[in-house]
C-alpha atoms as a PDB file:
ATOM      1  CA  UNK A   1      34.480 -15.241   1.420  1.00  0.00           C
ATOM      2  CA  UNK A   2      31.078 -17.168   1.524  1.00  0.00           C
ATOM      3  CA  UNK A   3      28.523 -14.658   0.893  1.00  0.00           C
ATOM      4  CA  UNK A   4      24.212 -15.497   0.217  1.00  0.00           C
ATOM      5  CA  UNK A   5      23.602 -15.243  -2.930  1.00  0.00           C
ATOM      6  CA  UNK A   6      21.201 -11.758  -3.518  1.00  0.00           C
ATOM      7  CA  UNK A   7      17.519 -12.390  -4.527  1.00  0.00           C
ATOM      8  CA  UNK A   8      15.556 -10.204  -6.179  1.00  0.00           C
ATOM      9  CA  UNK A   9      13.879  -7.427  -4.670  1.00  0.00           C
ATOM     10  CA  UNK A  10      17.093  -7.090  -2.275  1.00  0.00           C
ATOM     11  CA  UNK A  11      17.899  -3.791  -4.220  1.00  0.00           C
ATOM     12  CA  UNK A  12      15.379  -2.320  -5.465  1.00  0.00           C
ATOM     13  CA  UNK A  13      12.785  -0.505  -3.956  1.00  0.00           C
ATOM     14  CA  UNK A  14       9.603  -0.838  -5.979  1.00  0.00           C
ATOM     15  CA  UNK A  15       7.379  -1.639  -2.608  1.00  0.00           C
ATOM     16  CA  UNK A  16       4.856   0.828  -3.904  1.00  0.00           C
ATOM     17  CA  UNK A  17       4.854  -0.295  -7.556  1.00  0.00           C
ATOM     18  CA  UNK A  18       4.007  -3.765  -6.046  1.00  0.00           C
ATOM     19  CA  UNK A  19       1.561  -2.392  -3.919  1.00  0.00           C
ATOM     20  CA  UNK A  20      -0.752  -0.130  -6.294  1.00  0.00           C
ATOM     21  CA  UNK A  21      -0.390  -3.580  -8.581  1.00  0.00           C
ATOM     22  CA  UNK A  22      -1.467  -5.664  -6.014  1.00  0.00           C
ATOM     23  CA  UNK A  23      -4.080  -3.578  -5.039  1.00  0.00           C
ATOM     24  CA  UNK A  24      -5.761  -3.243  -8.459  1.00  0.00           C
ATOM     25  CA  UNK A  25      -5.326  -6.511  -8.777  1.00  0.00           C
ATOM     26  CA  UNK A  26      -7.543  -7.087  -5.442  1.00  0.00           C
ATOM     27  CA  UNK A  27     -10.045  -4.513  -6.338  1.00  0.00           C
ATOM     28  CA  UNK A  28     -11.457  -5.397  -9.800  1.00  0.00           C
ATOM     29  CA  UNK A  29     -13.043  -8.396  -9.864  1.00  0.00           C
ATOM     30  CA  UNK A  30     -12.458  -9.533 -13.716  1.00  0.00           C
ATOM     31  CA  UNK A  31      -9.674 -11.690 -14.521  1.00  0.00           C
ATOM     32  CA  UNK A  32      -8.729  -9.898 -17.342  1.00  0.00           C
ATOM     33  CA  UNK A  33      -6.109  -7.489 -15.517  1.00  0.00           C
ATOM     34  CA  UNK A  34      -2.645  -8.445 -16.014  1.00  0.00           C
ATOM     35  CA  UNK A  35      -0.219  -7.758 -13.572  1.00  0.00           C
ATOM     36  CA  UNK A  36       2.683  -8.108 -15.913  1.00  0.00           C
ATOM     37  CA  UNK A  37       0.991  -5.292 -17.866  1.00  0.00           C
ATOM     38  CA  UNK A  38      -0.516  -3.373 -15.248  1.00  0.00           C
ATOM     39  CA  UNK A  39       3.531  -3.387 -14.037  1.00  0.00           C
ATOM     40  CA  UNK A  40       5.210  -2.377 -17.037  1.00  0.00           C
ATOM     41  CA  UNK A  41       2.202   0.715 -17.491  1.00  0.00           C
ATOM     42  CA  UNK A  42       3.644   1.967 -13.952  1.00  0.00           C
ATOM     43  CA  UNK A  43       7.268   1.272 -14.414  1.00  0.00           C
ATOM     44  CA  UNK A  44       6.689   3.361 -18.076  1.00  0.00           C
ATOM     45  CA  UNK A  45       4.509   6.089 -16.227  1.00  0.00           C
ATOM     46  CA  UNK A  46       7.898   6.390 -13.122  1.00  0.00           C
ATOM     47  CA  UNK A  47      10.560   6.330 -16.569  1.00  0.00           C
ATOM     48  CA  UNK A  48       8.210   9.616 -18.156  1.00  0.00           C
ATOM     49  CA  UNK A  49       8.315  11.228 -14.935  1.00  0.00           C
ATOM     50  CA  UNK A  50      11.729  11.046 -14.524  1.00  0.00           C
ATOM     51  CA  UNK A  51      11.013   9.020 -11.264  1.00  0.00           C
ATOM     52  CA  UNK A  52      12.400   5.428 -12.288  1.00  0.00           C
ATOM     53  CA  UNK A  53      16.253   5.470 -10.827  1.00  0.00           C
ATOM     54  CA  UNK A  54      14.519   7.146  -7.786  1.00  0.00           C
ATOM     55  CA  UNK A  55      11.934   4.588  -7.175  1.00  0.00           C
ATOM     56  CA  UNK A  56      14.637   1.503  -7.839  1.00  0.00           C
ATOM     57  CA  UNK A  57      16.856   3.348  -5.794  1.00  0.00           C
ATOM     58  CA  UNK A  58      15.405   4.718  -2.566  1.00  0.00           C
ATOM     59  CA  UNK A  59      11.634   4.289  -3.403  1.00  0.00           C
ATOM     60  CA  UNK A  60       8.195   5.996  -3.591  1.00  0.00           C
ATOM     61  CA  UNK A  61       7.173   9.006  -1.360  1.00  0.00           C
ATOM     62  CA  UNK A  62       3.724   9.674  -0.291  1.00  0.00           C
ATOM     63  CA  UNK A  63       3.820  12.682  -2.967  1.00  0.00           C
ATOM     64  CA  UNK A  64       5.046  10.305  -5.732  1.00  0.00           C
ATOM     65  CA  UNK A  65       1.818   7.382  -4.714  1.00  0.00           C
ATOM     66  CA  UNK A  66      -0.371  10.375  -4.905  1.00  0.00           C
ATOM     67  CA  UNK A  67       0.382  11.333  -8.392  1.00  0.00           C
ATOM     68  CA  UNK A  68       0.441   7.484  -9.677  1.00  0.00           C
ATOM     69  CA  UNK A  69      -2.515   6.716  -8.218  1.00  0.00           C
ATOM     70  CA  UNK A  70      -4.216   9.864  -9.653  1.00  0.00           C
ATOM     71  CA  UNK A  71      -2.782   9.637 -13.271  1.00  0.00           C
ATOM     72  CA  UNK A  72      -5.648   8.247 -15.536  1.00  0.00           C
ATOM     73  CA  UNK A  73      -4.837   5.233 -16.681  1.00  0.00           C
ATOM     74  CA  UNK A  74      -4.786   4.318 -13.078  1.00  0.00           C
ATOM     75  CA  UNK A  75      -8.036   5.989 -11.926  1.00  0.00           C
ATOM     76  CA  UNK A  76      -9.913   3.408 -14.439  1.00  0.00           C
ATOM     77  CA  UNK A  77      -8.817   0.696 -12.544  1.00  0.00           C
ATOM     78  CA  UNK A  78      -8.918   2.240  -9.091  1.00  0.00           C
ATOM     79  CA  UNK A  79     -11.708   5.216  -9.861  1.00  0.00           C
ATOM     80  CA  UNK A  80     -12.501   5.557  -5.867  1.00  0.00           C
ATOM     81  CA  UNK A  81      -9.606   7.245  -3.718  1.00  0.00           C
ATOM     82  CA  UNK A  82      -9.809   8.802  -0.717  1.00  0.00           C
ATOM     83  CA  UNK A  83      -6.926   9.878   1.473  1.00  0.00           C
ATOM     84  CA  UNK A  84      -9.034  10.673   4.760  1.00  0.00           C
ATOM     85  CA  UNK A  85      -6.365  11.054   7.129  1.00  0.00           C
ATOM     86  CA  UNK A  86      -4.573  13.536   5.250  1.00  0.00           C
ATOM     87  CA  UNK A  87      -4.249  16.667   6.912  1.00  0.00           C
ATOM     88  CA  UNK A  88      -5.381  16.309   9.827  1.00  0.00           C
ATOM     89  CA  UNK A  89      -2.969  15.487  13.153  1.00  0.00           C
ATOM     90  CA  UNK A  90      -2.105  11.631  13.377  1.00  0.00           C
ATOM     91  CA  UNK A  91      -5.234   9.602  14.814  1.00  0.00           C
ATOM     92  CA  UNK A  92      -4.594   7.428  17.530  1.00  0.00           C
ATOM     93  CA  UNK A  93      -4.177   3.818  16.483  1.00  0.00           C
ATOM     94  CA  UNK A  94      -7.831   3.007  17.789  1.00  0.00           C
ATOM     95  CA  UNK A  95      -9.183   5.506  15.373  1.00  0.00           C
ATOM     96  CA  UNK A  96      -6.974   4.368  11.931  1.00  0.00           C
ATOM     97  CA  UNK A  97      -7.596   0.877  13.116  1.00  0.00           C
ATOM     98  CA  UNK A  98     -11.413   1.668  13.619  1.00  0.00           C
ATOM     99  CA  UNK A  99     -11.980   3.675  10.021  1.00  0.00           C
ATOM    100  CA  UNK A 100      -9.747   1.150   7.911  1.00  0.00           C
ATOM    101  CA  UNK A 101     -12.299  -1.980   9.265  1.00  0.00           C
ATOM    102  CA  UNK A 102     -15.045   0.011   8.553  1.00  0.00           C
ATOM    103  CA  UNK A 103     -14.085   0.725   5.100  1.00  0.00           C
ATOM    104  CA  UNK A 104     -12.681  -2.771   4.158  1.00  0.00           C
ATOM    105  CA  UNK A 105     -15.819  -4.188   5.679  1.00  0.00           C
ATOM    106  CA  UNK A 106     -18.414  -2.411   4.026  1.00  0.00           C
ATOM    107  CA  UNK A 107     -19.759  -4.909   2.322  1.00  0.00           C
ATOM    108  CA  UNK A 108     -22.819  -2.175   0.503  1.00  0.00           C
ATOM    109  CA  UNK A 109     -19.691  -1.075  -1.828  1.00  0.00           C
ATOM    110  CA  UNK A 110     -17.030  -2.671  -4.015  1.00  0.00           C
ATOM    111  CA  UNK A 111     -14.039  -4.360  -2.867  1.00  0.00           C
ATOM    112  CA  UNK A 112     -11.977  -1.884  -0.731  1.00  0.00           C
ATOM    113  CA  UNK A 113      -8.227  -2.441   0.154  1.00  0.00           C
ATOM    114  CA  UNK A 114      -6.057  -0.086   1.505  1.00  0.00           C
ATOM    115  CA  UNK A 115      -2.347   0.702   0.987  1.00  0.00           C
ATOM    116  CA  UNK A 116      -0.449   1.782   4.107  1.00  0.00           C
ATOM    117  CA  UNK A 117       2.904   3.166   4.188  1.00  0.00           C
ATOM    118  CA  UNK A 118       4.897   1.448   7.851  1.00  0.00           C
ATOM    119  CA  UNK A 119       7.499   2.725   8.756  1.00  0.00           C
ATOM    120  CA  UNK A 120       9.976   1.690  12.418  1.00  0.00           C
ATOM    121  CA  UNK A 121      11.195  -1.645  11.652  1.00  0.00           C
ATOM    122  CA  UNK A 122      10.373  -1.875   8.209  1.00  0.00           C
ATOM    123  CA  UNK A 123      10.035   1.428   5.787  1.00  0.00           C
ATOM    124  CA  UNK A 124       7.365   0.213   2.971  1.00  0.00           C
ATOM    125  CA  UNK A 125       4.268   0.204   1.304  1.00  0.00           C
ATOM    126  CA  UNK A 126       2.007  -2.392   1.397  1.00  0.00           C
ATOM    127  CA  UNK A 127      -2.089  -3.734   0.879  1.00  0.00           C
ATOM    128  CA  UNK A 128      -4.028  -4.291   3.927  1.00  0.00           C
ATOM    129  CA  UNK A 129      -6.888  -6.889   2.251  1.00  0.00           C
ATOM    130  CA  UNK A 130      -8.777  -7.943   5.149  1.00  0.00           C
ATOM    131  CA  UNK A 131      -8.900  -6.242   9.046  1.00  0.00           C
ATOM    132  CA  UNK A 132     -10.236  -7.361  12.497  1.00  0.00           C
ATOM    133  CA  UNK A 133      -9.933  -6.744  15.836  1.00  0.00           C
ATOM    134  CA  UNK A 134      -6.381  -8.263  16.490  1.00  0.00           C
ATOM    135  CA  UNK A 135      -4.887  -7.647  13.112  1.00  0.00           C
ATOM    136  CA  UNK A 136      -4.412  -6.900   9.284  1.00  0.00           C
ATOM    137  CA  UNK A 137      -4.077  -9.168   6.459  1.00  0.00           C
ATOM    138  CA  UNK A 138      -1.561  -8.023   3.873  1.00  0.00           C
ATOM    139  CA  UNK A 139      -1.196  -8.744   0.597  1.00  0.00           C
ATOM    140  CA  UNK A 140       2.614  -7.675   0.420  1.00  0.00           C
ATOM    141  CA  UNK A 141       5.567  -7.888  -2.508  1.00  0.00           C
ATOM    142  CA  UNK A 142       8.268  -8.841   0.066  1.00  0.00           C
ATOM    143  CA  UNK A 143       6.479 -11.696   2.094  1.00  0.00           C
ATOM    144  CA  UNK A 144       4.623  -9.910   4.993  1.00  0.00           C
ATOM    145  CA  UNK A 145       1.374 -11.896   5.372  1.00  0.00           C
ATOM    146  CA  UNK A 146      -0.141 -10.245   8.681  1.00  0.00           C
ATOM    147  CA  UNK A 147       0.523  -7.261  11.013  1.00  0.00           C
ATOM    148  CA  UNK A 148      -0.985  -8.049  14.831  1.00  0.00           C
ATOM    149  CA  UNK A 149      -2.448  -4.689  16.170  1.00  0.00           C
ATOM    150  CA  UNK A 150      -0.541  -5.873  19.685  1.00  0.00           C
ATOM    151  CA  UNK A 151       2.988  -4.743  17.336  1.00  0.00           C
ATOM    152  CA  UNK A 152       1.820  -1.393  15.594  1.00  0.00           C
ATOM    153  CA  UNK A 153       1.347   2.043  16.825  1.00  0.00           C
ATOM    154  CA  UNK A 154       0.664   5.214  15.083  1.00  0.00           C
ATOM    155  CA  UNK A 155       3.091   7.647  16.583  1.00  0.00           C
ATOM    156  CA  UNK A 156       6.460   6.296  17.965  1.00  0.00           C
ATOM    157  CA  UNK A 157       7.778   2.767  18.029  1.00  0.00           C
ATOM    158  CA  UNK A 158       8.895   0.905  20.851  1.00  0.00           C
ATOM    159  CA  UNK A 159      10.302  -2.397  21.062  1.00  0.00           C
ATOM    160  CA  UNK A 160       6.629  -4.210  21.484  1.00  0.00           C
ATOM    161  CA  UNK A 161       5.333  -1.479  19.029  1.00  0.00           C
ATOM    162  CA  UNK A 162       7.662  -1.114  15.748  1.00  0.00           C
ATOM    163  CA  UNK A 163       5.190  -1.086  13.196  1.00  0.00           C
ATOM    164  CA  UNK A 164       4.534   2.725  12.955  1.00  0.00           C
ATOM    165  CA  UNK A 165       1.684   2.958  10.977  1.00  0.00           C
ATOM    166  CA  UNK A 166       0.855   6.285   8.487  1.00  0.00           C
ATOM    167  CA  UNK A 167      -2.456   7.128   8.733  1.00  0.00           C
ATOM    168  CA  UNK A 168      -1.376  10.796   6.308  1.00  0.00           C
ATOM    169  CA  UNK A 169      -0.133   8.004   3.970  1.00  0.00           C
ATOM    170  CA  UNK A 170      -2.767   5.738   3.667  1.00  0.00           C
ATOM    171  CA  UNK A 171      -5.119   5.194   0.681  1.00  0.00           C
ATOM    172  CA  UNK A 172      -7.961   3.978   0.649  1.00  0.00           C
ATOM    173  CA  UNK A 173      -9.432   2.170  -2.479  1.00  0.00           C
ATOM    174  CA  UNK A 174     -11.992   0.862  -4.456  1.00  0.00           C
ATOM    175  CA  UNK A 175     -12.595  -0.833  -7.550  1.00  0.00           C
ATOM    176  CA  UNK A 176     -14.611  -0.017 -10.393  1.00  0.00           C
ATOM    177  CA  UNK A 177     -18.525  -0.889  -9.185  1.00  0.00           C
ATOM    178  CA  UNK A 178     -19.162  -4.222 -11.558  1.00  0.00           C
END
């Protein structure tokens, strides 16, 4: 039987792990973070929660993001997050699209990313680093380098639209002001 070899990453499910690293990573402008560290702090922070097998296994929920991102040793490196879409009924994809441009692209604070949960074809969490009108920049642990708005929608995928989008599931970040 001639089977491809597995890589890594094909089973695990540490999409959000990758993505709250890469997004400190993005956000605080010193070199002296180290991912390798900043990696093993989560990975130790999901194995005291009781959360590791899960998050290899089937991955993060929005509930499980929340709490990393609001445990402490996080908050120092990422001490500005806002969930503003939380709550209230899914915004069209004008609206997200709109409000997560405005926020990467205020240049009058620090460095803003934001990490978006997608689900349709893909079912993941990734960084959106940079935003315009025809699409996001990613900065993404399994390869994804840009989303065109032309393939994304906010409520239900079609086959031109299979990016679904979570605005409820998005978080939007900042650095420590240097």
């Amino acid at each position: 039987m001639n089977r491809k070899p597995l890589q890594q990453g094909n089973l695990d499910a540490l999409c959000g792990i990758y993505s709250i690293v890469n997004a400190i990573l993005m956000v605080n402008k010193q070199n002296t973070i180290n991912a390798k560290s900043q990696f093993e702090q989560l990975i130790n922070l999901l194995h005291e929660r009781k959360l590791l097998i899960q998050a290899m296994t089937e991955g993060l929920f929005y509930k499980n993001m929340k709490e990393i991102l609001e445990d402490r040793n996080v908050k120092n490196l990422l001490p500005k997050t806002s969930i503003p879409f939380n709550g209230v009924e899914t915004p069209r994809l004008q609206e997200f699209w709109a409000t997560t441009s405005e926020f990467i692209n205020d240049t009058d604070n620090s460095r803003g990313v934001v990490i978006i949960g997608i689900a349709g074809f893909h079912d993941h969490w990734t960084v959106v680093s940079e935003i315009n009108a025809n699409s996001m920049t990613l900065q993404d642990s399994s390869g994804l380098k840009r989303l065109s708005r032309k393939s994304c929608t906010t409520h239900h995928g079609t086959s031109s639209r299979r990016h679904i989008l979570k605005p409820a599931q998005s978080f939007f970040l900042r650095g420590p002001t240097q």
